[in-house]
Protein backbone atom coordinates (compact mmCIF):
# COMPACT_ATOMS: atom_id res chain seq x y z
CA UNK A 1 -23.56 -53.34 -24.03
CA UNK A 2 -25.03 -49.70 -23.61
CA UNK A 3 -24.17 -47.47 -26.13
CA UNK A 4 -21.35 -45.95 -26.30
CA UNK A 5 -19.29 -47.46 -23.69
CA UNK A 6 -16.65 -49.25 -25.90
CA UNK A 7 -13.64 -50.28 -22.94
CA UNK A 8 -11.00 -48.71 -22.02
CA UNK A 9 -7.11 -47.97 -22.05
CA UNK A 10 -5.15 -45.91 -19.95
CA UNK A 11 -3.16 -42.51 -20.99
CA UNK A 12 0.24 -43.24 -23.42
CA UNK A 13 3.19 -41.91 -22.04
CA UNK A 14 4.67 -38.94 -23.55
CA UNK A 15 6.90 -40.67 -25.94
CA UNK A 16 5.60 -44.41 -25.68
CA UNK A 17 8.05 -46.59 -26.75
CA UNK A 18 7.73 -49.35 -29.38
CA UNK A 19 5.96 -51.94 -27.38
CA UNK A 20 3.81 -49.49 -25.89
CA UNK A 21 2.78 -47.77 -28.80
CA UNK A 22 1.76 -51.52 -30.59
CA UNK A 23 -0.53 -52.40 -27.80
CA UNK A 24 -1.99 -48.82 -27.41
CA UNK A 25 -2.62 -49.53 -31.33
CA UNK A 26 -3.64 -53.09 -30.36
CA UNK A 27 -6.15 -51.98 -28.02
CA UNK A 28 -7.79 -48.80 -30.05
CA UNK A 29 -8.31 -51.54 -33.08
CA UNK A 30 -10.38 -53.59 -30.66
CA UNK A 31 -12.09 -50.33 -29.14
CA UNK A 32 -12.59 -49.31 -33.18
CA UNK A 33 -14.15 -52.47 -34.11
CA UNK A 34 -16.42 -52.83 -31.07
CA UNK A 35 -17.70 -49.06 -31.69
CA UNK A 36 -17.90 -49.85 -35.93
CA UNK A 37 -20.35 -53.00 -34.59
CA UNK A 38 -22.30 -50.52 -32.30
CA UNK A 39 -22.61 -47.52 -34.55
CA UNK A 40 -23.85 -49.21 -37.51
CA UNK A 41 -26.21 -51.19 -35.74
CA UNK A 42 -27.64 -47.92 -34.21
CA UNK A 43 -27.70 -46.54 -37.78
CA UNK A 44 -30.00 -49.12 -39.42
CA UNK A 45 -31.53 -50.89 -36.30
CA UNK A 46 -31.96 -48.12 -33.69
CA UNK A 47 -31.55 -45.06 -34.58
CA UNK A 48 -33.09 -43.16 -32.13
CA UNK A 49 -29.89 -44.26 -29.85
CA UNK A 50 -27.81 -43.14 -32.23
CA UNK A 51 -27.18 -39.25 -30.77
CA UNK A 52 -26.16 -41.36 -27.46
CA UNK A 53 -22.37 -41.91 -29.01
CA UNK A 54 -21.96 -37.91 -29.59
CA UNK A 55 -20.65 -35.83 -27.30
CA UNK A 56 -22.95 -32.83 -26.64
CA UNK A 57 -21.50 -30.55 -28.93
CA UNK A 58 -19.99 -32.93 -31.66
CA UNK A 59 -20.17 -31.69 -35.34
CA UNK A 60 -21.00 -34.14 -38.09
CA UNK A 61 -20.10 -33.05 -41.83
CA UNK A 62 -22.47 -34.93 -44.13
CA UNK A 63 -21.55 -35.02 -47.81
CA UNK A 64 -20.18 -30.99 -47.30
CA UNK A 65 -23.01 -30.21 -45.10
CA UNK A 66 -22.90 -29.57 -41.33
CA UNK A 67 -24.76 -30.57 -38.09
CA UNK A 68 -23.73 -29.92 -34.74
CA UNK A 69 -25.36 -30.60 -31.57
CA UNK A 70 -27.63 -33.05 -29.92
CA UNK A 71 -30.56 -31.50 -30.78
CA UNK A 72 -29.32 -30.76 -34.75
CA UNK A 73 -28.07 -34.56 -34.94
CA UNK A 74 -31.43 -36.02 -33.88
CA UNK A 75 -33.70 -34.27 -36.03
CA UNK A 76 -30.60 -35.02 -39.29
CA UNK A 77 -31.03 -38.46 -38.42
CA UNK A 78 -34.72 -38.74 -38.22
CA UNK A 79 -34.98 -37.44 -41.95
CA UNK A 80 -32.67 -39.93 -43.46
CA UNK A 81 -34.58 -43.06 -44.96
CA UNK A 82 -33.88 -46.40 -43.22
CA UNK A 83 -30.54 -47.36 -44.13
CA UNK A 84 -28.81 -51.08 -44.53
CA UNK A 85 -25.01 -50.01 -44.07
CA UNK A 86 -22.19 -52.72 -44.99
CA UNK A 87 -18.88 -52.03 -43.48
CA UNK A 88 -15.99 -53.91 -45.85
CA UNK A 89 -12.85 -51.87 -44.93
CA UNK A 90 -12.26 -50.56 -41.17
CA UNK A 91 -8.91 -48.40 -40.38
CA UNK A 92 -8.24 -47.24 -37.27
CA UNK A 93 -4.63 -45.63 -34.90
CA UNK A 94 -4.68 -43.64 -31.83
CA UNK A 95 -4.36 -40.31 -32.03
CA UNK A 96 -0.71 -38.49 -30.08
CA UNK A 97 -2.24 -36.77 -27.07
CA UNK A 98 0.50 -33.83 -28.45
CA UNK A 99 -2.80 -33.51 -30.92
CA UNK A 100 -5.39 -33.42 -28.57
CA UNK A 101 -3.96 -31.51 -25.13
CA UNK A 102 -4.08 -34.89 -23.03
CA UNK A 103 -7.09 -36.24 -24.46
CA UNK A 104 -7.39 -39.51 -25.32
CA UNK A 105 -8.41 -40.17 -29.12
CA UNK A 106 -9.20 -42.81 -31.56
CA UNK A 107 -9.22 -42.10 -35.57
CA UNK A 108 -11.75 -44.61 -37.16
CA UNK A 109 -12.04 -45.00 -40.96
CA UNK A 110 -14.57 -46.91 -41.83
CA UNK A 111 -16.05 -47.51 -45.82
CA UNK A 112 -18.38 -49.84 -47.77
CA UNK A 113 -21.85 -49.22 -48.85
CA UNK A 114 -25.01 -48.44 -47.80
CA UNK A 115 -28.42 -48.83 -49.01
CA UNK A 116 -31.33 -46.09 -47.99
CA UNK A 117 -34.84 -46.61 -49.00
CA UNK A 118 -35.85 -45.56 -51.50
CA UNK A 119 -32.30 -45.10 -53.49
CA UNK A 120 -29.37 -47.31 -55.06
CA UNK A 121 -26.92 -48.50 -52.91
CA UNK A 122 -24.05 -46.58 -52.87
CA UNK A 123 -20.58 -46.63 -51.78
CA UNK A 124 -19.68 -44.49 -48.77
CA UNK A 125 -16.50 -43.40 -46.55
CA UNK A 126 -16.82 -42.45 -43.10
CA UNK A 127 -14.24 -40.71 -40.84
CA UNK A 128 -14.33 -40.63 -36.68
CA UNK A 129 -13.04 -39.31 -33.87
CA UNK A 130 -13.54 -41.09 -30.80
CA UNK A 131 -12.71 -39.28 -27.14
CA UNK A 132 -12.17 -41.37 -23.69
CA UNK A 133 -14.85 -39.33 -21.33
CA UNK A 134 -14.22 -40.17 -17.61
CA UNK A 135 -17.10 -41.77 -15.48
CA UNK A 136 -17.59 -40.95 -12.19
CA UNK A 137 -18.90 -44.54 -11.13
CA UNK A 138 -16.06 -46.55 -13.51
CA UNK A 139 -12.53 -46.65 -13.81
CA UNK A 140 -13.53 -47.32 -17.94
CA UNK A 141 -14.26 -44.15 -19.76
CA UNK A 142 -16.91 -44.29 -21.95
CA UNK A 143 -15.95 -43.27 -26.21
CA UNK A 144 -17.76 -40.75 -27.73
CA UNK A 145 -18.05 -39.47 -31.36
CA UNK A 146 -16.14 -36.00 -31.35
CA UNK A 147 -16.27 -35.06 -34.98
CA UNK A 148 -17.88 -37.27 -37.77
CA UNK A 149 -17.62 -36.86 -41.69
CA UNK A 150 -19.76 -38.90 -43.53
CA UNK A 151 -19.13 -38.91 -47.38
CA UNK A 152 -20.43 -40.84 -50.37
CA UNK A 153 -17.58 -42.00 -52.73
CA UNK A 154 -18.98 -41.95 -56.36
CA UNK A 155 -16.86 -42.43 -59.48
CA UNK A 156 -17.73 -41.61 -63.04
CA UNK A 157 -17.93 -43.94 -65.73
């Protein structure tokens, strides 16, 4: 699957009732798993794809410090050591459009720990916002990273 291209669901009505709202939260787990797989993979296999999944202008906050851009997020990446992530706990609920003007947005949480040469592993947590961007060729829009804060969770002794 090319990155970032994760599927697809259509708009939720204004105030979606029960059943609607459990398979619009159905569907963004799926969407959040698939993109969890896809990002991760990127990040320790292929990292040179990884800008791909941002939108032009996204903003990453890493550990308090902040890169936005395509340009910014490529050369970030391509100082960070090779990295082994492991994903153990993976959260995720569509954002009200109310919160976005119309857009439509997934919140993924995502923690476990990651190893980058060189250093200890360490456990990290790892926030997401993922917006549907129309295609002109596809009725699916293809999900792209919005925002992305990246933190290491470390807990004294």
């Amino acid at each position: 699957m090319e990155p970032g291209v994760f599927g697809c669901f259509g708009p939720s009505p204004a105030v979606p009732g029960p059943s609607d709202f459990k398979t619009h939260a159905d569907q963004s787990c799926r969407y959040a798993e698939e993109f969890v797989n896809i990002y991760y993979d990127c990040m320790d296999k292929k990292r040179r794809n990884l800008t791909r999944l941002y939108l032009d202008k996204s903003t990453l906050v890493w550990n308090g410090n902040t890169v936005s851009g395509q340009d910014a997020l490529n050369e970030f990446y391509e100082t960070l050591p090779s990295s082994e992530f492991q994903v153990y706990t993976l959260d995720c609920q569509p954002v009200h459009e109310q919160a976005t003007q119309g857009q439509t947005t997934i919140l993924v949480v995502s923690c476990g720990v990651v190893k980058f040469e060189g250093n200890k592993q360490r456990f990290f947590n790892q926030n997401f916002l993922l917006t549907a961007q129309a295609t002109p060729n596809s009725e699916q829009p293809v999900w792209k990273i919005a925002s992305d804060c990246f933190r290491f969770q470390d807990w004294q002794s």
